[in-house]
PDB file of N, CA and C in Angstrom:
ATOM      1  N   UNK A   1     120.417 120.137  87.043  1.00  0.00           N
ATOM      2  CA  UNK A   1     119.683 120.035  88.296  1.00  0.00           C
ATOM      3  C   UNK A   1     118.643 121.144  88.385  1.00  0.00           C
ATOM      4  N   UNK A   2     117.397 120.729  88.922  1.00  0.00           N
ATOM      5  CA  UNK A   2     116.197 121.833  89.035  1.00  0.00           C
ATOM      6  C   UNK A   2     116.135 122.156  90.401  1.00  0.00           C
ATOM      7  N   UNK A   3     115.988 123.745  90.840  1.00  0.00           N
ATOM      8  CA  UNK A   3     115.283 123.655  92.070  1.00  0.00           C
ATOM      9  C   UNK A   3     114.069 123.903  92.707  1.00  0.00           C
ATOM     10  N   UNK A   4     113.823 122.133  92.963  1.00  0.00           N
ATOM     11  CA  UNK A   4     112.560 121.730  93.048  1.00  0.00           C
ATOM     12  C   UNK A   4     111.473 122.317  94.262  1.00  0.00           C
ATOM     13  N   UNK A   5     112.211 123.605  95.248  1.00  0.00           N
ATOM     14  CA  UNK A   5     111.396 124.415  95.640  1.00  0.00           C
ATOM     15  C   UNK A   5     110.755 125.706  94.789  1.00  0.00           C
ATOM     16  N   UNK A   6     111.112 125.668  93.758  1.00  0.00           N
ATOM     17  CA  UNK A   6     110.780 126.776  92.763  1.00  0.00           C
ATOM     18  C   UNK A   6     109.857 126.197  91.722  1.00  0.00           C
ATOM     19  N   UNK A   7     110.414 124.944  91.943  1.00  0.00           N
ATOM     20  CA  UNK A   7     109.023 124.302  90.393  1.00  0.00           C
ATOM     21  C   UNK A   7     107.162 124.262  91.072  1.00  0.00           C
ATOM     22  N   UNK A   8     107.023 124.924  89.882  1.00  0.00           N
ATOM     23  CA  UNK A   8     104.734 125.059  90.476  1.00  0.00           C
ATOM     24  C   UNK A   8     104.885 123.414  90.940  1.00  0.00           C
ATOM     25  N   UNK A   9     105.250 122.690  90.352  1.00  0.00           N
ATOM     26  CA  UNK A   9     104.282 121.199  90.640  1.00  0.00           C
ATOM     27  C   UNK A   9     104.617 120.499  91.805  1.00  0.00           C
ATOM     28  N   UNK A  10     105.710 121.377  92.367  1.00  0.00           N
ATOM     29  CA  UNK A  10     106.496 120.425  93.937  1.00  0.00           C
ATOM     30  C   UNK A  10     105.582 121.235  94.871  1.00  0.00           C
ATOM     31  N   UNK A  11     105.650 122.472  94.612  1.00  0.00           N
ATOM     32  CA  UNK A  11     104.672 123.514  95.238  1.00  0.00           C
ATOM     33  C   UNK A  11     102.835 123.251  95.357  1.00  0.00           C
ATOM     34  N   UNK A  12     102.543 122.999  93.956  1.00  0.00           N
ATOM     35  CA  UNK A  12     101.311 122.545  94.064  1.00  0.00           C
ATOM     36  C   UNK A  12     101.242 120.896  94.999  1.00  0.00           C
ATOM     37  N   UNK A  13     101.612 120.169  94.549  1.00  0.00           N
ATOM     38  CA  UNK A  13     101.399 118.784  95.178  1.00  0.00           C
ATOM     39  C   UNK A  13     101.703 118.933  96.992  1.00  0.00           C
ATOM     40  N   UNK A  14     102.669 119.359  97.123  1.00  0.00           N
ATOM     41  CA  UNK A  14     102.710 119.951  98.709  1.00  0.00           C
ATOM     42  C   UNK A  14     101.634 120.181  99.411  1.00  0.00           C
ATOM     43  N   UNK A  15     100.691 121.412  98.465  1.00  0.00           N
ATOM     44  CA  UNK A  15      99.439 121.824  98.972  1.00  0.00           C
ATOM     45  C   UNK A  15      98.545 120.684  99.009  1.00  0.00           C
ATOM     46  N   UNK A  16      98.547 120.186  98.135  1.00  0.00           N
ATOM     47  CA  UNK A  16      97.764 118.867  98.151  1.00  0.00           C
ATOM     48  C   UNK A  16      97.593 117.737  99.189  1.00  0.00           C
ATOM     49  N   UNK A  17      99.462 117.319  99.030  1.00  0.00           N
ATOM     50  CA  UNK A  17      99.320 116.641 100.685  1.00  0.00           C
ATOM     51  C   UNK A  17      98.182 117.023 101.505  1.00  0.00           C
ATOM     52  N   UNK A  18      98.341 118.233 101.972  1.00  0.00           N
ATOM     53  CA  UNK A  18      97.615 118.576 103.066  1.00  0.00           C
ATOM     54  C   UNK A  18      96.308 118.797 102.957  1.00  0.00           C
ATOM     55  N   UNK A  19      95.764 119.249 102.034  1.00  0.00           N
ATOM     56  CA  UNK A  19      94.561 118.491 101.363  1.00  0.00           C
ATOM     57  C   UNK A  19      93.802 117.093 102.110  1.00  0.00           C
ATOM     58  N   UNK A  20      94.679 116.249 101.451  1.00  0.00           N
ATOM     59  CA  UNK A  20      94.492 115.113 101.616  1.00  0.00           C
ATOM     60  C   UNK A  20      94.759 114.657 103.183  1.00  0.00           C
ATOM     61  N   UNK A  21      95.588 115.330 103.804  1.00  0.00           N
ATOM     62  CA  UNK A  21      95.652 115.366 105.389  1.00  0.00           C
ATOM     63  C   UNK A  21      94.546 115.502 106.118  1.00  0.00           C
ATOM     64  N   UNK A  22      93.812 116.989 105.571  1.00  0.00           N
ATOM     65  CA  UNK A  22      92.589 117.348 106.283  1.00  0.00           C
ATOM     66  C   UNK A  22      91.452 116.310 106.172  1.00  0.00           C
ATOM     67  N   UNK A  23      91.531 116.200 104.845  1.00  0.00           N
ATOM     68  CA  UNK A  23      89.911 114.815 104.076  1.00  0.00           C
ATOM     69  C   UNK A  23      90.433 113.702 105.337  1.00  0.00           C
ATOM     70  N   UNK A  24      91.251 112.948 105.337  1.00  0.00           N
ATOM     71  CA  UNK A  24      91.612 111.926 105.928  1.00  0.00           C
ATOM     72  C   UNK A  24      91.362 111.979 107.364  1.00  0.00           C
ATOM     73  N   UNK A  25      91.682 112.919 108.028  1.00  0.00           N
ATOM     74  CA  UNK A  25      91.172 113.320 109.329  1.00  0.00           C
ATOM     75  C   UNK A  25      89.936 112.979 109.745  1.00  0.00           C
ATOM     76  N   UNK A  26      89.114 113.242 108.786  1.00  0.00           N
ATOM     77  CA  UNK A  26      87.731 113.155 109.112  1.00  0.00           C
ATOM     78  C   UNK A  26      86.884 111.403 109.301  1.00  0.00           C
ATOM     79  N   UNK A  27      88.316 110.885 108.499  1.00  0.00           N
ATOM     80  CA  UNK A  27      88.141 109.701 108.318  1.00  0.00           C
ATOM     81  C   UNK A  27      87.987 108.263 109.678  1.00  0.00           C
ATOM     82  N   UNK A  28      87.176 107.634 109.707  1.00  0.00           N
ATOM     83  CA  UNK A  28      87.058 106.697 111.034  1.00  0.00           C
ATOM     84  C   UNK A  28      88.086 106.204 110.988  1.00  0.00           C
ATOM     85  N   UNK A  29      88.934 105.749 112.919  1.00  0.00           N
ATOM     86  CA  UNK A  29      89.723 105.652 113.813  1.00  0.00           C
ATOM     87  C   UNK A  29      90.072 104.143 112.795  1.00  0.00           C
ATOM     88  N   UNK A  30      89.152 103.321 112.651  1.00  0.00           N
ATOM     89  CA  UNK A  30      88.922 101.809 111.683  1.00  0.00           C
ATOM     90  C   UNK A  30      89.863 101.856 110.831  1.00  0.00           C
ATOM     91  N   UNK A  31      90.086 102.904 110.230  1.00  0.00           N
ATOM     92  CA  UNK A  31      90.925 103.342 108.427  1.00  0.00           C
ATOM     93  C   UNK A  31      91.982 103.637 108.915  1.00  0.00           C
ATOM     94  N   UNK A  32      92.470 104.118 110.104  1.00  0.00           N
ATOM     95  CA  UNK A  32      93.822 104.544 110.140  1.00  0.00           C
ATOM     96  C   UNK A  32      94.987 103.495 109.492  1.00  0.00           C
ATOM     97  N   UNK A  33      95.110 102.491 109.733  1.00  0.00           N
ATOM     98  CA  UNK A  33      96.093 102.086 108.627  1.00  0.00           C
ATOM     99  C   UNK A  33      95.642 101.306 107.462  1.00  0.00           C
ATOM    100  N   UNK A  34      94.717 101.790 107.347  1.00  0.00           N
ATOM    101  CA  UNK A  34      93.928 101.497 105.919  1.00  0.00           C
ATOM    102  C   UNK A  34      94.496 102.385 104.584  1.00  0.00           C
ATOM    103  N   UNK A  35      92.979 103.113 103.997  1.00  0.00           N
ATOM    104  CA  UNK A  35      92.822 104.012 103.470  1.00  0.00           C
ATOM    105  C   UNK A  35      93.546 105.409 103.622  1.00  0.00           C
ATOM    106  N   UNK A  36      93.248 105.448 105.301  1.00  0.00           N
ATOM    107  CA  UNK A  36      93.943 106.787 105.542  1.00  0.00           C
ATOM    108  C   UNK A  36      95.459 106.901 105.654  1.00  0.00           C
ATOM    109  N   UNK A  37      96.003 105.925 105.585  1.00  0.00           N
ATOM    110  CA  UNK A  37      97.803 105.857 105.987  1.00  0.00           C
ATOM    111  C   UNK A  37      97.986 105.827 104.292  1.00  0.00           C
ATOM    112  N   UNK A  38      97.269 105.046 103.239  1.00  0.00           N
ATOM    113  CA  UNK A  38      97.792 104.813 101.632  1.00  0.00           C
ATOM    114  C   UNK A  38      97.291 106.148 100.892  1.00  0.00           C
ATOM    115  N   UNK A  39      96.692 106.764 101.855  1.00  0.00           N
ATOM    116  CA  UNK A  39      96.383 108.034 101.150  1.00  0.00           C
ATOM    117  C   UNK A  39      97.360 109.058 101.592  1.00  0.00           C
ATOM    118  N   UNK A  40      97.644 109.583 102.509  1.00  0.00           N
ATOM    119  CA  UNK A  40      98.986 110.113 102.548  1.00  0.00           C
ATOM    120  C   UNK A  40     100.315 109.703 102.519  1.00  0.00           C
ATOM    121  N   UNK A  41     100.159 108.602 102.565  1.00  0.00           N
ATOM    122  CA  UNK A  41     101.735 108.122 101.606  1.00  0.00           C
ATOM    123  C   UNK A  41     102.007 108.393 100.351  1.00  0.00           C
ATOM    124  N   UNK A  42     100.796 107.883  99.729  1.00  0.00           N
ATOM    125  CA  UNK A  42     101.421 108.842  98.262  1.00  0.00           C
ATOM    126  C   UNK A  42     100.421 109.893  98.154  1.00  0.00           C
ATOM    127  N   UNK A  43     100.280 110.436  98.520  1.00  0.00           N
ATOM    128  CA  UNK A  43     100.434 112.129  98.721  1.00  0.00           C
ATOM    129  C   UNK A  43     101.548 112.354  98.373  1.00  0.00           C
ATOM    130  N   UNK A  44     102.345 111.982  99.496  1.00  0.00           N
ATOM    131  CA  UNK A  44     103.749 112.028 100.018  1.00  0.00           C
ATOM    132  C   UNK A  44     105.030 112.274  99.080  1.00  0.00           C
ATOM    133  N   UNK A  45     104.500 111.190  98.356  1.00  0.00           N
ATOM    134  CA  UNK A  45     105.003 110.325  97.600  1.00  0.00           C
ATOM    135  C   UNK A  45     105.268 111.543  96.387  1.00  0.00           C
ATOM    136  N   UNK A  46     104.122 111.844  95.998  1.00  0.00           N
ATOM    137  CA  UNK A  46     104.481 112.871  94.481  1.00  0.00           C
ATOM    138  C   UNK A  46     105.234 113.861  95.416  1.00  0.00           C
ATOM    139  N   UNK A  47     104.980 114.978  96.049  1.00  0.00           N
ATOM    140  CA  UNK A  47     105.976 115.789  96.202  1.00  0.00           C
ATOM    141  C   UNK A  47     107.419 115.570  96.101  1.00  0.00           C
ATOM    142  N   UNK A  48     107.577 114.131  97.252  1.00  0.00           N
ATOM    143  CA  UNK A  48     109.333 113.913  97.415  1.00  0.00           C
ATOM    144  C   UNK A  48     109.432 113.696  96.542  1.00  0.00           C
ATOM    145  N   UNK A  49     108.946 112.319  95.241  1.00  0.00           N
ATOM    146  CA  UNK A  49     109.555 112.224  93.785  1.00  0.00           C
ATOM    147  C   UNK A  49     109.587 113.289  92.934  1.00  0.00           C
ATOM    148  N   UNK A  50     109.316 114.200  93.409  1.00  0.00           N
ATOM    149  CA  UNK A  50     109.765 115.246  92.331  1.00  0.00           C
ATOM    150  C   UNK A  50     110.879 116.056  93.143  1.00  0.00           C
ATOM    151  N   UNK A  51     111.275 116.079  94.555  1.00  0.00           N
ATOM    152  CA  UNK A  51     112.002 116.357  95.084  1.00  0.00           C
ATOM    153  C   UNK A  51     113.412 115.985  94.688  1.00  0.00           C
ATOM    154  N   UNK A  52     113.048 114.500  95.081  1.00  0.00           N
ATOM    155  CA  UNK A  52     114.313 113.349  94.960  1.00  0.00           C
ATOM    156  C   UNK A  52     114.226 113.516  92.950  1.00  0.00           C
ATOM    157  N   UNK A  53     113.973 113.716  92.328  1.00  0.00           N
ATOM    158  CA  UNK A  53     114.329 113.517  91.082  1.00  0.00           C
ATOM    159  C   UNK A  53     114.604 115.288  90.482  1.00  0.00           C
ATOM    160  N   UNK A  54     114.564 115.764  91.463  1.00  0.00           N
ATOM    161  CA  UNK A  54     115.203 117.391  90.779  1.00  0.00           C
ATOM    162  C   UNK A  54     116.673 117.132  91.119  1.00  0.00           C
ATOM    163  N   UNK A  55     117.039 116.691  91.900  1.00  0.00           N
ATOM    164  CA  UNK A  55     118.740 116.479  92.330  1.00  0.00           C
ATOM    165  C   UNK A  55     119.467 115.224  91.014  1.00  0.00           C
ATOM    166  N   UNK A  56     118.886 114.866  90.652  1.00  0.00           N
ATOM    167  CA  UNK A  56     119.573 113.648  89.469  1.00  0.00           C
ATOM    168  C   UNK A  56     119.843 114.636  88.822  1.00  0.00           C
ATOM    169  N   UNK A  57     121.464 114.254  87.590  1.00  0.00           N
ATOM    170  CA  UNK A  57     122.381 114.441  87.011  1.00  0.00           C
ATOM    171  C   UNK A  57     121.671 114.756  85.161  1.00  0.00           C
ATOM    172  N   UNK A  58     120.251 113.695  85.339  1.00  0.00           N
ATOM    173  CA  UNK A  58     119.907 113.719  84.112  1.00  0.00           C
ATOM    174  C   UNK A  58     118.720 114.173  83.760  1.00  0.00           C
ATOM    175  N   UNK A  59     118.178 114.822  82.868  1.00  0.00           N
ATOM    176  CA  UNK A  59     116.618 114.942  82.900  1.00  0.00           C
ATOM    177  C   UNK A  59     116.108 113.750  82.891  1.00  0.00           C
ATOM    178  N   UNK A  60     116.741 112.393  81.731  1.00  0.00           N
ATOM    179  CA  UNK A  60     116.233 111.313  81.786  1.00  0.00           C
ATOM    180  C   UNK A  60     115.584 110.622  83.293  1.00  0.00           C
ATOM    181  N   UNK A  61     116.842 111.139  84.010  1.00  0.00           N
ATOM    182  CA  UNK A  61     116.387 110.476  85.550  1.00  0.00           C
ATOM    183  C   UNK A  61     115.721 111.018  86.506  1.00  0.00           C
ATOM    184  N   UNK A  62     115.756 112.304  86.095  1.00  0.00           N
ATOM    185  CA  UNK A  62     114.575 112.999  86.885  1.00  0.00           C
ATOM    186  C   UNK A  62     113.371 112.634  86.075  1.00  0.00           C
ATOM    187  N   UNK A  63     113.055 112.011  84.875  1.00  0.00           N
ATOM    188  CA  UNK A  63     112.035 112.284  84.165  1.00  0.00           C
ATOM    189  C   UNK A  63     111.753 110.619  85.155  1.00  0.00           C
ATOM    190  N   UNK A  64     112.180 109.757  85.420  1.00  0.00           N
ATOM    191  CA  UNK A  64     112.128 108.453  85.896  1.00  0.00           C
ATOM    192  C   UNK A  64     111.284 108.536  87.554  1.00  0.00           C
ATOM    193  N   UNK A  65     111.935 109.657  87.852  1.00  0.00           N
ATOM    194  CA  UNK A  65     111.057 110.186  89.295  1.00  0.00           C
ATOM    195  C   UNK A  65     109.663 110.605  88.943  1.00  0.00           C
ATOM    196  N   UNK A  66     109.933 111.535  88.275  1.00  0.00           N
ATOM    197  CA  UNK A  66     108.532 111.931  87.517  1.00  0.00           C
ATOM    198  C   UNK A  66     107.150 110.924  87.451  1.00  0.00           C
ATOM    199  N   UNK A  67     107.962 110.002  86.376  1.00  0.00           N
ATOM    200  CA  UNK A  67     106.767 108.880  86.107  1.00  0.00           C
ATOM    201  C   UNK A  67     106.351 108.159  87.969  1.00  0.00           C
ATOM    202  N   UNK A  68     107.013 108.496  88.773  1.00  0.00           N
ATOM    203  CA  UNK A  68     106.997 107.510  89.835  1.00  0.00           C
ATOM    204  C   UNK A  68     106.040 108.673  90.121  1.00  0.00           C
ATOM    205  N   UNK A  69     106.012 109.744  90.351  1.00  0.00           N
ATOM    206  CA  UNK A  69     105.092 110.536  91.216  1.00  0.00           C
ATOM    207  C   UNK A  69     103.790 110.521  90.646  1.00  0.00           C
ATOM    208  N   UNK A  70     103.701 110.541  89.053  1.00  0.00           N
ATOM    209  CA  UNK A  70     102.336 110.060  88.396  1.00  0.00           C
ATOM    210  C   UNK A  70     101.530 109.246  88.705  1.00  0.00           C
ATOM    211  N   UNK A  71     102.415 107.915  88.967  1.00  0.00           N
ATOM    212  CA  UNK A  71     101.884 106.481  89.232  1.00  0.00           C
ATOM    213  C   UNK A  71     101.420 107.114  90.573  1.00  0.00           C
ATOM    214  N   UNK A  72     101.535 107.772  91.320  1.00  0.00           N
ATOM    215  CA  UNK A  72     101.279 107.922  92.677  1.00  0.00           C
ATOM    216  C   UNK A  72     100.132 108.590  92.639  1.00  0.00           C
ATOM    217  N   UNK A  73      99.830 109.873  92.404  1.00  0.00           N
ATOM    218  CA  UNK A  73      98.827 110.327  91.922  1.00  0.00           C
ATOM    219  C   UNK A  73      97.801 109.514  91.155  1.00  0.00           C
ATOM    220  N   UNK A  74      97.603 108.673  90.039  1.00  0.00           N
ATOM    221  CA  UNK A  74      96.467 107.774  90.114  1.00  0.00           C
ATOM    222  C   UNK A  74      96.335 106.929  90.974  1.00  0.00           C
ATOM    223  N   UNK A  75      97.454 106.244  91.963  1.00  0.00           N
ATOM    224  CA  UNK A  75      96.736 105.032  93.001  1.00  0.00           C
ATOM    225  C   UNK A  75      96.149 106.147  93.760  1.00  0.00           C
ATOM    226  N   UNK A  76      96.308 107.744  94.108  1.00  0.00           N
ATOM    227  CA  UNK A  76      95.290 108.384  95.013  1.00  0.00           C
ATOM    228  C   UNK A  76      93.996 108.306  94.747  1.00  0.00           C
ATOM    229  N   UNK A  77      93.618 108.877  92.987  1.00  0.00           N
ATOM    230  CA  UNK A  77      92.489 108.662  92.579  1.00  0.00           C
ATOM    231  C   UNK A  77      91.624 107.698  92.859  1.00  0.00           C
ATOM    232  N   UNK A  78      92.089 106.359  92.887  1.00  0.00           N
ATOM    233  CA  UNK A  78      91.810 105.204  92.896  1.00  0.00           C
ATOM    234  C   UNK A  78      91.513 104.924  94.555  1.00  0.00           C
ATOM    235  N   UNK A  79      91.980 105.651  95.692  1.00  0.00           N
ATOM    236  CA  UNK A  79      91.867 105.832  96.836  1.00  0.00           C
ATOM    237  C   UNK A  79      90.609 106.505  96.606  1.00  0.00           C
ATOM    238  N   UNK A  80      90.718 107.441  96.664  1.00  0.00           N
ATOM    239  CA  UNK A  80      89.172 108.265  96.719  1.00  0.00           C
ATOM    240  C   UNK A  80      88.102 108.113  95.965  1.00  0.00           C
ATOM    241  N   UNK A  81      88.388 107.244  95.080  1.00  0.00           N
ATOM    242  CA  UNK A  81      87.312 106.845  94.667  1.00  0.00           C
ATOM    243  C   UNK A  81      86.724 105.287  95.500  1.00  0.00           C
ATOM    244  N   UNK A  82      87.671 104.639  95.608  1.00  0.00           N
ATOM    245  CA  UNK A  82      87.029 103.703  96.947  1.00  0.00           C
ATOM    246  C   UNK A  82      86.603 104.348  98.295  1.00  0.00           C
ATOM    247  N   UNK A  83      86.688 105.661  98.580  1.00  0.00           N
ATOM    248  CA  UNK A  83      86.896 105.870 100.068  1.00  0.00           C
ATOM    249  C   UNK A  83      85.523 106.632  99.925  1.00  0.00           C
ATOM    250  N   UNK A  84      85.122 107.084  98.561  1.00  0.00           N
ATOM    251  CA  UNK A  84      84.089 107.607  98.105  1.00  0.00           C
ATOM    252  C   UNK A  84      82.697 106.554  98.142  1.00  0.00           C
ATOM    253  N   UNK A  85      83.228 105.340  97.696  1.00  0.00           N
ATOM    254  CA  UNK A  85      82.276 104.298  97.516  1.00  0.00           C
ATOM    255  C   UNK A  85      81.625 103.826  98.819  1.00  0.00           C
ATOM    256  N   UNK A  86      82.733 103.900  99.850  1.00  0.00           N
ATOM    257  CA  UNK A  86      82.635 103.350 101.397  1.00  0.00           C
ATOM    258  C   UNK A  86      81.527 104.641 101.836  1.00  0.00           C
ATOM    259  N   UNK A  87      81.599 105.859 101.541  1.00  0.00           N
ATOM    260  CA  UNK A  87      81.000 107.011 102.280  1.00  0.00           C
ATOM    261  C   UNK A  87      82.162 107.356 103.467  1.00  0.00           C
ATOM    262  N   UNK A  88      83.287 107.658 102.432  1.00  0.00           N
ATOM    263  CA  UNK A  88      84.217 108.306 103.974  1.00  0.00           C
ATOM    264  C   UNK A  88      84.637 109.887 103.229  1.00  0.00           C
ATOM    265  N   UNK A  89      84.098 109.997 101.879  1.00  0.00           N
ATOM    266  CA  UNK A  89      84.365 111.105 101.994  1.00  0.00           C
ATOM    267  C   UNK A  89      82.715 112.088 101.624  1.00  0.00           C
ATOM    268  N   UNK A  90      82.671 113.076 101.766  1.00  0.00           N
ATOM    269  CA  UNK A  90      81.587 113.442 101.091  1.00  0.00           C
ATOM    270  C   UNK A  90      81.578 113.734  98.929  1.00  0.00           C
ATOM    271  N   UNK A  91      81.026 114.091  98.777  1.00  0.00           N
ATOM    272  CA  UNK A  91      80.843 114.086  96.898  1.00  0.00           C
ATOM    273  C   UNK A  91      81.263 115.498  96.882  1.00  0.00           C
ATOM    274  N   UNK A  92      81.130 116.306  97.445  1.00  0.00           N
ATOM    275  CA  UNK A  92      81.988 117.883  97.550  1.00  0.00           C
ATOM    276  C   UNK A  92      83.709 117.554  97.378  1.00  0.00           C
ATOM    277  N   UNK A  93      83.667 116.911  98.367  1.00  0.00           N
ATOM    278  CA  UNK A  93      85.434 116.442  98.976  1.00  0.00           C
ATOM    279  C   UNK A  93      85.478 115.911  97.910  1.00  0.00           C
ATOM    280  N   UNK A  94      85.320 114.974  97.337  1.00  0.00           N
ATOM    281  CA  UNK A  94      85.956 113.827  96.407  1.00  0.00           C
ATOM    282  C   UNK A  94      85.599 114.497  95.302  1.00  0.00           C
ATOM    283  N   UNK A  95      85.170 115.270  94.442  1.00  0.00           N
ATOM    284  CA  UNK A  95      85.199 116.285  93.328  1.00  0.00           C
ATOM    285  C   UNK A  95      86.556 117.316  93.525  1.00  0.00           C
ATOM    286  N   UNK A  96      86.357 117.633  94.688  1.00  0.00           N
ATOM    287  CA  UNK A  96      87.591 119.124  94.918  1.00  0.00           C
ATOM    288  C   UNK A  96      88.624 118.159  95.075  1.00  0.00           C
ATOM    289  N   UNK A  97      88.816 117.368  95.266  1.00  0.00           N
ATOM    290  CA  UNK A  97      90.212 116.310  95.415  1.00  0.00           C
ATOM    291  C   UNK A  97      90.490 115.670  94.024  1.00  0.00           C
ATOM    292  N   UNK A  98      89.719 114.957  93.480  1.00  0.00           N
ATOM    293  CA  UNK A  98      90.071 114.959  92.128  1.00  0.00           C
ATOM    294  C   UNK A  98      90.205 115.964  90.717  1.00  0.00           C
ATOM    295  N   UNK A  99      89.429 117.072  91.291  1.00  0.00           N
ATOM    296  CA  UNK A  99      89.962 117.816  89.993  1.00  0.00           C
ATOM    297  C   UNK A  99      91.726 118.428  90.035  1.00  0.00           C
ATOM    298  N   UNK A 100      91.541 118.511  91.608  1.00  0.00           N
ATOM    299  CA  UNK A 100      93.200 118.940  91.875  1.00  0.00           C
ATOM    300  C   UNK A 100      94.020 118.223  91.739  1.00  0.00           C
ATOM    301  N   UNK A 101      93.767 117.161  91.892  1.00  0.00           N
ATOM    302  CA  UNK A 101      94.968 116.027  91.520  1.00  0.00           C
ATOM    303  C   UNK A 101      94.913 115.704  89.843  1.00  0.00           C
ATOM    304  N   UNK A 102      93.661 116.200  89.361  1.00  0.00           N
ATOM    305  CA  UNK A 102      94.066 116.064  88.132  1.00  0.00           C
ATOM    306  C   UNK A 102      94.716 117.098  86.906  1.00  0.00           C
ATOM    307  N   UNK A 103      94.320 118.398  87.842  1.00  0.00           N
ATOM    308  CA  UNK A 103      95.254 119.172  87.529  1.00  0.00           C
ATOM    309  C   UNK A 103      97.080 118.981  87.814  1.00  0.00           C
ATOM    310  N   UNK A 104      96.791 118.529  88.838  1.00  0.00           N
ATOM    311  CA  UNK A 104      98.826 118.418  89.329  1.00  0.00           C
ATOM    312  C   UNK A 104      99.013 117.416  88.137  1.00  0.00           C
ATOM    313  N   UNK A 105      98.187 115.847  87.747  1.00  0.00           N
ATOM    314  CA  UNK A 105      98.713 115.203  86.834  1.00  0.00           C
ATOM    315  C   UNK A 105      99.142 115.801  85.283  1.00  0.00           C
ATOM    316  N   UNK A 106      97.907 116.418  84.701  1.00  0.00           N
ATOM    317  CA  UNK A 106      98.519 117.627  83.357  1.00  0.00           C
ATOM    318  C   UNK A 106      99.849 118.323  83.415  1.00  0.00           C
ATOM    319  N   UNK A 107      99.877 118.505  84.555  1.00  0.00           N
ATOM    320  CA  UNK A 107     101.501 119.928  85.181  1.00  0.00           C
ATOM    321  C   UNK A 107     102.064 118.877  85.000  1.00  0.00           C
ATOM    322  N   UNK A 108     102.074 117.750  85.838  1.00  0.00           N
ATOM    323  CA  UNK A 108     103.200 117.049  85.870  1.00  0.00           C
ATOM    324  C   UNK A 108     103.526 116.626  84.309  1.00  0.00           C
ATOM    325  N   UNK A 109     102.838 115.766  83.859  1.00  0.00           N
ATOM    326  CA  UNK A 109     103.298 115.319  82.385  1.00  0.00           C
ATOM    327  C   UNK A 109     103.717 116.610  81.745  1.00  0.00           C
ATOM    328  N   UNK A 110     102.855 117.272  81.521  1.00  0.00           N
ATOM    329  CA  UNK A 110     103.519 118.667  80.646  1.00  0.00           C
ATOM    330  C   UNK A 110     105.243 119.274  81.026  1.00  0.00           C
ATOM    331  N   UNK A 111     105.634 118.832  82.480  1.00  0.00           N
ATOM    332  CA  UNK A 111     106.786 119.450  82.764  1.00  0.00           C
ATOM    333  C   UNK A 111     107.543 118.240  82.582  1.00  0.00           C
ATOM    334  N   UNK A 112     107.413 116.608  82.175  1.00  0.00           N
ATOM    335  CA  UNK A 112     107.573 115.555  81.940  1.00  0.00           C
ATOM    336  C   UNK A 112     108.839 115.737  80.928  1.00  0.00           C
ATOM    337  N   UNK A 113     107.027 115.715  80.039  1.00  0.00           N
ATOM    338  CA  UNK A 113     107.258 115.956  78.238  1.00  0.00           C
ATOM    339  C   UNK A 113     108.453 116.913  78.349  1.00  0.00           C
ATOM    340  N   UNK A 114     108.468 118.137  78.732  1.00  0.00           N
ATOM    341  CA  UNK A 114     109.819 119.110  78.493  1.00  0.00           C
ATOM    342  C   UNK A 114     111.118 118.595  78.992  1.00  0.00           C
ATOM    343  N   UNK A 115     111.138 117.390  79.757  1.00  0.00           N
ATOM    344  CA  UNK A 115     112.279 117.054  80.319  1.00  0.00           C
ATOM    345  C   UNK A 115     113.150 116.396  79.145  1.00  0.00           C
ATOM    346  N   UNK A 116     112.150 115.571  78.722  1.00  0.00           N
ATOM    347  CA  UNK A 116     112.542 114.484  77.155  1.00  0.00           C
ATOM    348  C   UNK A 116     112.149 115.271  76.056  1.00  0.00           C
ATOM    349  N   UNK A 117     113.816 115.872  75.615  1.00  0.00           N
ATOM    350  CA  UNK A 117     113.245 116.696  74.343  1.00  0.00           C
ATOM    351  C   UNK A 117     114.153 116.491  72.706  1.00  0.00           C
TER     352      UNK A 117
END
């Protein structure tokens, strides 16, 4: 078992959420259960799966959470880059949001890979 308040990548993605809290804010009243509700869900989403998969018995099965928080992290990309296309975010925002999320994705696989060894 890991504790997943001590691991960088539960820590980093956390920050992120909120990240993605603030961008979304800015976002029109229209999007609220659009764009802006699928964008902090999986936000959401990577932190707890790495939460919920530090408590499993196995690395295998934490490594199974893992892949779930990945998958989560590209449907964000894939958010901001539509939300980018619409003009809901600015090209500042949607650069500083994707390089960070693509940093958390490297951490994540890299701490992946060490799970399956």
């Amino acid at each position: 078992m890991h504790r997943f308040k001590e691991l960088e990548i539960w820590k980093r993605s956390r920050l992120f959420c909120s990240d993605i809290y603030n961008a979304t804010s800015q976002f029109p009243e229209s999007e609220k259960f659009g764009l802006t509700n699928q964008l902090r869900r999986a936000s959401i989403s990577i932190a707890s799966n790495i939460a919920e998969g530090s408590s499993r018995k196995s690395n295998i099965d934490f490594a199974r959470f893992i892949e779930v928080a990945i998958g989560s992290a590209y449907e964000i990309e894939t958010q901001l880059l539509i939300s980018a296309d619409l003009n809901l975010l600015s090209e500042e925002d949607q650069n500083h949001l994707i390089s960070e999320l693509n940093q958390i994705i490297k951490m994540i696989s890299k701490f992946k890979s060490s799970l399956i060894v």
